[in-house]
N, C-alpha and C. Protein backbone atom coordinates (compact mmCIF):
# COMPACT_ATOMS: atom_id res chain seq x y z
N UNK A 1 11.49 2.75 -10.47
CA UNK A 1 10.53 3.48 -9.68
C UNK A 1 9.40 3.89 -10.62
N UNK A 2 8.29 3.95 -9.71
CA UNK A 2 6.80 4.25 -10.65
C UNK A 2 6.36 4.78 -10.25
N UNK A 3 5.75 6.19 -10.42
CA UNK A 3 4.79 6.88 -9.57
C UNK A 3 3.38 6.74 -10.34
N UNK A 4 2.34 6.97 -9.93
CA UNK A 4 0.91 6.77 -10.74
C UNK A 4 0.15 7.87 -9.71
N UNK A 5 -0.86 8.43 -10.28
CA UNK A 5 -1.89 9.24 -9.73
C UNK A 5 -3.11 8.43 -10.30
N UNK A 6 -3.74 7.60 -9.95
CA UNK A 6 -4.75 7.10 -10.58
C UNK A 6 -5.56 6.20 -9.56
N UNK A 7 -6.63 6.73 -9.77
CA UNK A 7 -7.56 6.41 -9.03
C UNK A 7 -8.80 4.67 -9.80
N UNK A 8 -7.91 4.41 -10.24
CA UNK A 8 -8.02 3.14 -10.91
C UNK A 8 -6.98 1.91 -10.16
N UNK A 9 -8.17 0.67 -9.28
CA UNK A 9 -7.14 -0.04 -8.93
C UNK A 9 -6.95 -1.19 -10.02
N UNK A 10 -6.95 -1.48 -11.20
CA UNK A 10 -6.95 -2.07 -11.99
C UNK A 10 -5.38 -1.79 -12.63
N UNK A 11 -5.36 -0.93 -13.05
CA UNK A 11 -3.72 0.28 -13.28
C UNK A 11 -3.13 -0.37 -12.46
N UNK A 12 -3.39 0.36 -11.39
CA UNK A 12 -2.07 0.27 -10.26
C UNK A 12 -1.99 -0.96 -9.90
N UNK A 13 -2.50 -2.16 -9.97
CA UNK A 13 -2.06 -3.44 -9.88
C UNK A 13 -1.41 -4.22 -10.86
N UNK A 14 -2.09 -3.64 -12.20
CA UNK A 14 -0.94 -3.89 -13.30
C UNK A 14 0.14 -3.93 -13.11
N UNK A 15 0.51 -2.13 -12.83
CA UNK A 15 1.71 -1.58 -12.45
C UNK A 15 2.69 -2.21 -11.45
N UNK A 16 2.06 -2.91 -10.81
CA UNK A 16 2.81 -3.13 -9.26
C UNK A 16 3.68 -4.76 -9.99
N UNK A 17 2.43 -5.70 -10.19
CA UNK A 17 2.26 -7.19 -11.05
C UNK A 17 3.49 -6.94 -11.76
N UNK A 18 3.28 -6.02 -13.08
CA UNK A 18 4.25 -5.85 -14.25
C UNK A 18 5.38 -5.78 -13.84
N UNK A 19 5.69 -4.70 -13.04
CA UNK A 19 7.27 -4.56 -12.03
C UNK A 19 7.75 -5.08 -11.14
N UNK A 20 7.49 -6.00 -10.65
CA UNK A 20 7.60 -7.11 -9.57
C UNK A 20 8.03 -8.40 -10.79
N UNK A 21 7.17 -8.87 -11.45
CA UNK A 21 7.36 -9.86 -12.46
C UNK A 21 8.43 -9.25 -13.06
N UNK A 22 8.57 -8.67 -13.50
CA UNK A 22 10.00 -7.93 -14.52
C UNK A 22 11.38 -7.99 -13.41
N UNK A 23 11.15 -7.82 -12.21
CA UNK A 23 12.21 -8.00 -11.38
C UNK A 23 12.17 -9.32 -10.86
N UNK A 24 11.37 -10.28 -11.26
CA UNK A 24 11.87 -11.63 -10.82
C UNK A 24 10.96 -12.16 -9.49
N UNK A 25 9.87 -11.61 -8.50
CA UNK A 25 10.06 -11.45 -7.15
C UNK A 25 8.98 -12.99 -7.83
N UNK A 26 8.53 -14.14 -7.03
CA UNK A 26 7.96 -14.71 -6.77
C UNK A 26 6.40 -14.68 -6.80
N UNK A 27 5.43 -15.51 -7.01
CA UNK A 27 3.90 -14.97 -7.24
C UNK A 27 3.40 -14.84 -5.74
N UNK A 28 3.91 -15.32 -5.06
CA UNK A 28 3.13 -15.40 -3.68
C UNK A 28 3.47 -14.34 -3.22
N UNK A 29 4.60 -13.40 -3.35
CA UNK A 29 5.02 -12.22 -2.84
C UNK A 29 3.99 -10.86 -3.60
N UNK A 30 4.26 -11.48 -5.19
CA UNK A 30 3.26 -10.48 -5.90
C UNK A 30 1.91 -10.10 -5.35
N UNK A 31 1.38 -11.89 -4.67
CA UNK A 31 -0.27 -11.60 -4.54
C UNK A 31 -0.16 -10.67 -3.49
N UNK A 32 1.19 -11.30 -2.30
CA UNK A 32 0.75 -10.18 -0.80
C UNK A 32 0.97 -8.39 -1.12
N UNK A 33 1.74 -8.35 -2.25
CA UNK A 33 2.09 -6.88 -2.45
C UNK A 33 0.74 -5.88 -2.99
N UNK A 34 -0.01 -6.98 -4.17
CA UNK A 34 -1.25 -6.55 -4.54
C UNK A 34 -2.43 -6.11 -3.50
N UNK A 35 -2.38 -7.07 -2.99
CA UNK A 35 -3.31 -6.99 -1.58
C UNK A 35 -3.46 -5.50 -0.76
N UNK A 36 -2.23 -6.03 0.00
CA UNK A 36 -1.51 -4.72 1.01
C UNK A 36 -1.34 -3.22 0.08
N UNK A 37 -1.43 -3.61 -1.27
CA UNK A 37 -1.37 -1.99 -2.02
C UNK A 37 -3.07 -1.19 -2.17
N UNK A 38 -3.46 -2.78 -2.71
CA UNK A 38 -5.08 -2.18 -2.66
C UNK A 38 -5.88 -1.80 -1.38
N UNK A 39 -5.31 -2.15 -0.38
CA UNK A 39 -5.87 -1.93 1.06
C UNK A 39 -5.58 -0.35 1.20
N UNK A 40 -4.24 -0.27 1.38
CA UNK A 40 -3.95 1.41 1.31
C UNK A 40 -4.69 2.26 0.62
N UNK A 41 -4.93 1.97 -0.94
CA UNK A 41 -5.36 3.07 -1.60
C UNK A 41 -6.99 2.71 -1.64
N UNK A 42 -7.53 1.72 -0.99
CA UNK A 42 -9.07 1.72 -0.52
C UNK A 42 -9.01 3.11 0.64
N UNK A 43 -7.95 2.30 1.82
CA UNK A 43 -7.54 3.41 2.77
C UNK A 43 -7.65 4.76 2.32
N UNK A 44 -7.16 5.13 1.56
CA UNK A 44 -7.22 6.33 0.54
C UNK A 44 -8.14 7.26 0.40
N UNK A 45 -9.07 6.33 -0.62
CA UNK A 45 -10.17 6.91 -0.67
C UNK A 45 -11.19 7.23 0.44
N UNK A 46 -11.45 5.89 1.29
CA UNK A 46 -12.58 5.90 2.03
C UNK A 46 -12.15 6.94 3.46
N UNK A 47 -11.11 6.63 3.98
CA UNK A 47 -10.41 7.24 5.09
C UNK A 47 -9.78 8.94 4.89
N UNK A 48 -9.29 9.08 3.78
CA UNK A 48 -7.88 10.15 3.38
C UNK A 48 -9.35 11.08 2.21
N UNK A 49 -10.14 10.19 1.86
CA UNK A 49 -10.97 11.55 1.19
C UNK A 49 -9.91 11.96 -0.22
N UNK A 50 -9.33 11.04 -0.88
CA UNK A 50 -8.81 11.48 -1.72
C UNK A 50 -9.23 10.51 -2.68
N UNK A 51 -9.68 11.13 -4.08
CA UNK A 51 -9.74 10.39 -5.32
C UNK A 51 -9.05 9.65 -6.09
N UNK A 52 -7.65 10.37 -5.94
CA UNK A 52 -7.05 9.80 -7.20
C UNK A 52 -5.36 9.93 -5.94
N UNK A 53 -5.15 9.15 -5.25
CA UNK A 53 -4.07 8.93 -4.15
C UNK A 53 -2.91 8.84 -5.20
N UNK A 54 -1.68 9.25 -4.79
CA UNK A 54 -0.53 9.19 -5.36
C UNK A 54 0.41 8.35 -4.79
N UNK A 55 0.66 7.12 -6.06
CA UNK A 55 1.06 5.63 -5.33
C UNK A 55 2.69 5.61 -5.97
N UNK A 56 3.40 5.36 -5.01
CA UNK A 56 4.93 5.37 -5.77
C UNK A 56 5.29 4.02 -5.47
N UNK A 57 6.22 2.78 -6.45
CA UNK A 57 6.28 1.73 -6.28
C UNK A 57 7.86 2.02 -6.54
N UNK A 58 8.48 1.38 -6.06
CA UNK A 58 10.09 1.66 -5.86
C UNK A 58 10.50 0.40 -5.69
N UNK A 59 11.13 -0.26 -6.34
CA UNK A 59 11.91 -1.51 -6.19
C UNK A 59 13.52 -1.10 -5.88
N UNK A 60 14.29 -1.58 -5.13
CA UNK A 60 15.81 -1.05 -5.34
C UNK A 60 16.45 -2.61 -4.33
N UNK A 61 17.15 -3.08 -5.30
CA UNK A 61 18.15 -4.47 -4.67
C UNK A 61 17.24 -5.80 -4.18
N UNK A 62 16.90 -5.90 -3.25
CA UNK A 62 15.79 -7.26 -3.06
C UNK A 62 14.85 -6.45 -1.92
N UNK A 63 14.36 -5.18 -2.27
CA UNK A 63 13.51 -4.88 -1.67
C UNK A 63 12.58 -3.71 -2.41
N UNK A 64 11.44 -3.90 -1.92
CA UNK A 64 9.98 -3.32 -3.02
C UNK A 64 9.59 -2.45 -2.01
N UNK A 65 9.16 -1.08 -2.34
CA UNK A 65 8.60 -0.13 -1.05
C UNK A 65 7.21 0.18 -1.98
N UNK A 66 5.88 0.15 -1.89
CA UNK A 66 4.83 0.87 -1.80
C UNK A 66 4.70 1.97 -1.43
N UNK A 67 4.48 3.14 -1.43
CA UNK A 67 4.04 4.54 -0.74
C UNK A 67 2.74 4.87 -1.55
N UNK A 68 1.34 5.03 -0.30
CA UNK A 68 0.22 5.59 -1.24
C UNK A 68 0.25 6.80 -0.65
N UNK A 69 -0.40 7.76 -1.11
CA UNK A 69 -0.51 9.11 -0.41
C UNK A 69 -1.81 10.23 -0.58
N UNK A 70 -2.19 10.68 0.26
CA UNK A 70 -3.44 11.03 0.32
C UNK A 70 -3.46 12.39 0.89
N UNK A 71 -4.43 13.22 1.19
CA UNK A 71 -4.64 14.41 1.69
C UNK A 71 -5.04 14.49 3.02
N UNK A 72 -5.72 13.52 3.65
CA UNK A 72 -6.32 13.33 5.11
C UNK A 72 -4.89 13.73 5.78
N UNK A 73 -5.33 14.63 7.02
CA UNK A 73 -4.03 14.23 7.97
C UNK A 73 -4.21 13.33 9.01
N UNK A 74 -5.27 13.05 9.00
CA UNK A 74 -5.65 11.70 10.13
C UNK A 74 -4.77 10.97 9.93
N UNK A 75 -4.03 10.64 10.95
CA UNK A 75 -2.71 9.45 10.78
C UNK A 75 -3.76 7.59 11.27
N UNK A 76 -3.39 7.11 10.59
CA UNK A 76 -4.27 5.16 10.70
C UNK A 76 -3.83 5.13 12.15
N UNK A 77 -4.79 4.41 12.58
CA UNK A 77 -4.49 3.70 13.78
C UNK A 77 -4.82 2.12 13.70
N UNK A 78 -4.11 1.67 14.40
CA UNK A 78 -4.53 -0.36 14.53
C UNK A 78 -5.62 -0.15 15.95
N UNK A 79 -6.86 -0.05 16.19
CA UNK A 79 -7.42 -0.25 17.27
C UNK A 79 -7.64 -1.43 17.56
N UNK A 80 -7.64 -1.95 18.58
CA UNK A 80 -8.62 -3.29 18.99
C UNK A 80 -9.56 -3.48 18.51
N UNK A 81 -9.73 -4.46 17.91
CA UNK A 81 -11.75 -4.63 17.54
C UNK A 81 -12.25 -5.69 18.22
N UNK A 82 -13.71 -5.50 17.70
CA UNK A 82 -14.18 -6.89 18.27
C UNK A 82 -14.99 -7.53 17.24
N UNK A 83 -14.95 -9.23 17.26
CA UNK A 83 -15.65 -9.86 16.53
C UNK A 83 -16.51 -9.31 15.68
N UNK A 84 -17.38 -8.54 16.38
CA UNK A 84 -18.50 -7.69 15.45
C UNK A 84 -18.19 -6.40 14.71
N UNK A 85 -16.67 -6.17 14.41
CA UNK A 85 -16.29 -4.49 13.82
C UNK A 85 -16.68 -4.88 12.54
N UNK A 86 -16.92 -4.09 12.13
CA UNK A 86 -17.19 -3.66 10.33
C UNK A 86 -16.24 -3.22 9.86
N UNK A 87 -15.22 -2.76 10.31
CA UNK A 87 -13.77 -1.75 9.87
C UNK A 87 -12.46 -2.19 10.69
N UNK A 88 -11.33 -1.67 10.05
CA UNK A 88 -10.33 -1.69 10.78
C UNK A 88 -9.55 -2.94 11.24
N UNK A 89 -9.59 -3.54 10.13
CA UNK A 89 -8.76 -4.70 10.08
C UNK A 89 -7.84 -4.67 8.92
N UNK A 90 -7.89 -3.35 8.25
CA UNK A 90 -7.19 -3.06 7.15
C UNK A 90 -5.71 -2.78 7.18
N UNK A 91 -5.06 -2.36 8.18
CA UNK A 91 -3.86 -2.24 8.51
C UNK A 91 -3.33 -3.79 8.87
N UNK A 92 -4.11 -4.14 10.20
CA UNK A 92 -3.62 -5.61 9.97
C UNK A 92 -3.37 -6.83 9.50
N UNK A 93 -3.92 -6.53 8.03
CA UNK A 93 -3.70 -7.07 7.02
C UNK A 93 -2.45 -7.04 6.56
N UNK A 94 -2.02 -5.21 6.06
CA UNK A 94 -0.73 -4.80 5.21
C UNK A 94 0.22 -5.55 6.85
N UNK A 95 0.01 -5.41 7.74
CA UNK A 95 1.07 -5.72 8.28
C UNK A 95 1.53 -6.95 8.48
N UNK A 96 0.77 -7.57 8.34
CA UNK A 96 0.62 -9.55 8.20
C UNK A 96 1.17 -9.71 6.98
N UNK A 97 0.87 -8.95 5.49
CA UNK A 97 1.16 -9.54 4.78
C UNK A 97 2.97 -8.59 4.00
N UNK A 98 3.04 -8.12 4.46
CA UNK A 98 4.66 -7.12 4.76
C UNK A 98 5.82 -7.07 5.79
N UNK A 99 6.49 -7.00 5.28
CA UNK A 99 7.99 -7.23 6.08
C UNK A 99 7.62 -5.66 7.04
N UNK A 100 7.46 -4.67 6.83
CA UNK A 100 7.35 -3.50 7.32
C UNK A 100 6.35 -2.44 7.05
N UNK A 101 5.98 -1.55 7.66
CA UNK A 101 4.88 -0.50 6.79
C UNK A 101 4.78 0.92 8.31
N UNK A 102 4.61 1.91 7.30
CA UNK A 102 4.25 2.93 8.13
C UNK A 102 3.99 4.09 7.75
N UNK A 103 3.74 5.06 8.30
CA UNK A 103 2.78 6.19 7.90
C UNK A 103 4.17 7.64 8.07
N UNK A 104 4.18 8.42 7.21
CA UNK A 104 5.03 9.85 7.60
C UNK A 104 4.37 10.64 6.94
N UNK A 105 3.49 11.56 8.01
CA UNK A 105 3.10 12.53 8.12
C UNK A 105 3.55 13.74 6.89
N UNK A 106 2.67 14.22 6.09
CA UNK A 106 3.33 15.05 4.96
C UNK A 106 2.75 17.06 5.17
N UNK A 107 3.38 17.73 4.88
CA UNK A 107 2.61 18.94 4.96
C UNK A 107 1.47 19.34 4.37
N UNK A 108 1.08 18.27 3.57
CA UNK A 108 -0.22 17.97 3.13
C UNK A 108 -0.99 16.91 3.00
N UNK A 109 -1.61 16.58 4.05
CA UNK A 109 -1.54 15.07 4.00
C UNK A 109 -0.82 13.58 5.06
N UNK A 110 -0.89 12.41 4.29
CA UNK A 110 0.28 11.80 5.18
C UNK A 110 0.64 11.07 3.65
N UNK A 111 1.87 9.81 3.89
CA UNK A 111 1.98 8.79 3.17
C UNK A 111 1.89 7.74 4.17
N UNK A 112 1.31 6.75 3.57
CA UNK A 112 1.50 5.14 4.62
C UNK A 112 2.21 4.65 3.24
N UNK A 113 2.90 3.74 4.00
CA UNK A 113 4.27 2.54 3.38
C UNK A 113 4.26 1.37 3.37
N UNK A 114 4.38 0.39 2.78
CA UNK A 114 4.78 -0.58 3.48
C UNK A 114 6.14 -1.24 2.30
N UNK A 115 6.82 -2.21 3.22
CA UNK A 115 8.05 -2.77 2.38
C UNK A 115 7.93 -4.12 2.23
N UNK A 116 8.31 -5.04 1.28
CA UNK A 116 8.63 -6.84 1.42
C UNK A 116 10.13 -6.73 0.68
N UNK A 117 10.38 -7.59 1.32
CA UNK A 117 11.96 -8.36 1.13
C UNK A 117 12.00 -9.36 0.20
N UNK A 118 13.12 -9.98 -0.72
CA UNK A 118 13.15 -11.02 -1.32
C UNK A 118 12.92 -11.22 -2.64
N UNK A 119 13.07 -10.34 -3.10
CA UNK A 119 13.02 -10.57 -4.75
C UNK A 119 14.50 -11.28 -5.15
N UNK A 120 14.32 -12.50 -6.20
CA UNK A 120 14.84 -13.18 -6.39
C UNK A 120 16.45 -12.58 -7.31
């Protein structure tokens, strides 16, 4: 397990890369984990109003959990868009590219999640 407070996505992809590779998981899994992590903690900042989001990376048996966490209590929503949105295709990303993901509400704040399966 890794926790990071850093408002650097350069770090925290290290972090994620380094521990994923050290546990064996596959590169194509790495890229979707990178992805779906940097989406959240964009989420983070731009949405949650937080600088420096608190990202916990947890590997345990053949499964990897992400948690970013922020101060907004605005919980994400998936809205409908249309062709022409500028936003909000960011969730449907982490969820395309993740076995699972979701948001729990914090007394300060929320965390969004997401999980992938399959480390080797």
């Amino acid at each position: 397990m890794r926790n990071l407070n850093s408002p650097s996505l350069t770090l925290s992809r290290d972090a994620l890369r380094d521990g994923m590779t050290s546990a064996g998981w596959p590169p194509s899994l790495i890229a979707d984990a990178e992805l779906a992590m940097v989406e959240l903690i964009v989420n983070a900042w731009r949405h949650g109003g937080t600088t420096s989001p608190v990202i916990l990376i947890h590997h345990r048996a053949n499964t990897l959990r992400v948690a970013v966490s922020d101060r907004s209590p605005l919980l994400p929503e998936q809205a409908p868009l249309s062709l022409l949105s500028e936003t909000g295709r960011g969730l449907q990303l982490v969820a395309g590219l993740t076995h699972r993901w979701g948001v729990d509400p914090q007394q300060l704040g929320k965390t969004v999640w997401f999980e992938l399966d399959g480390a080797a």
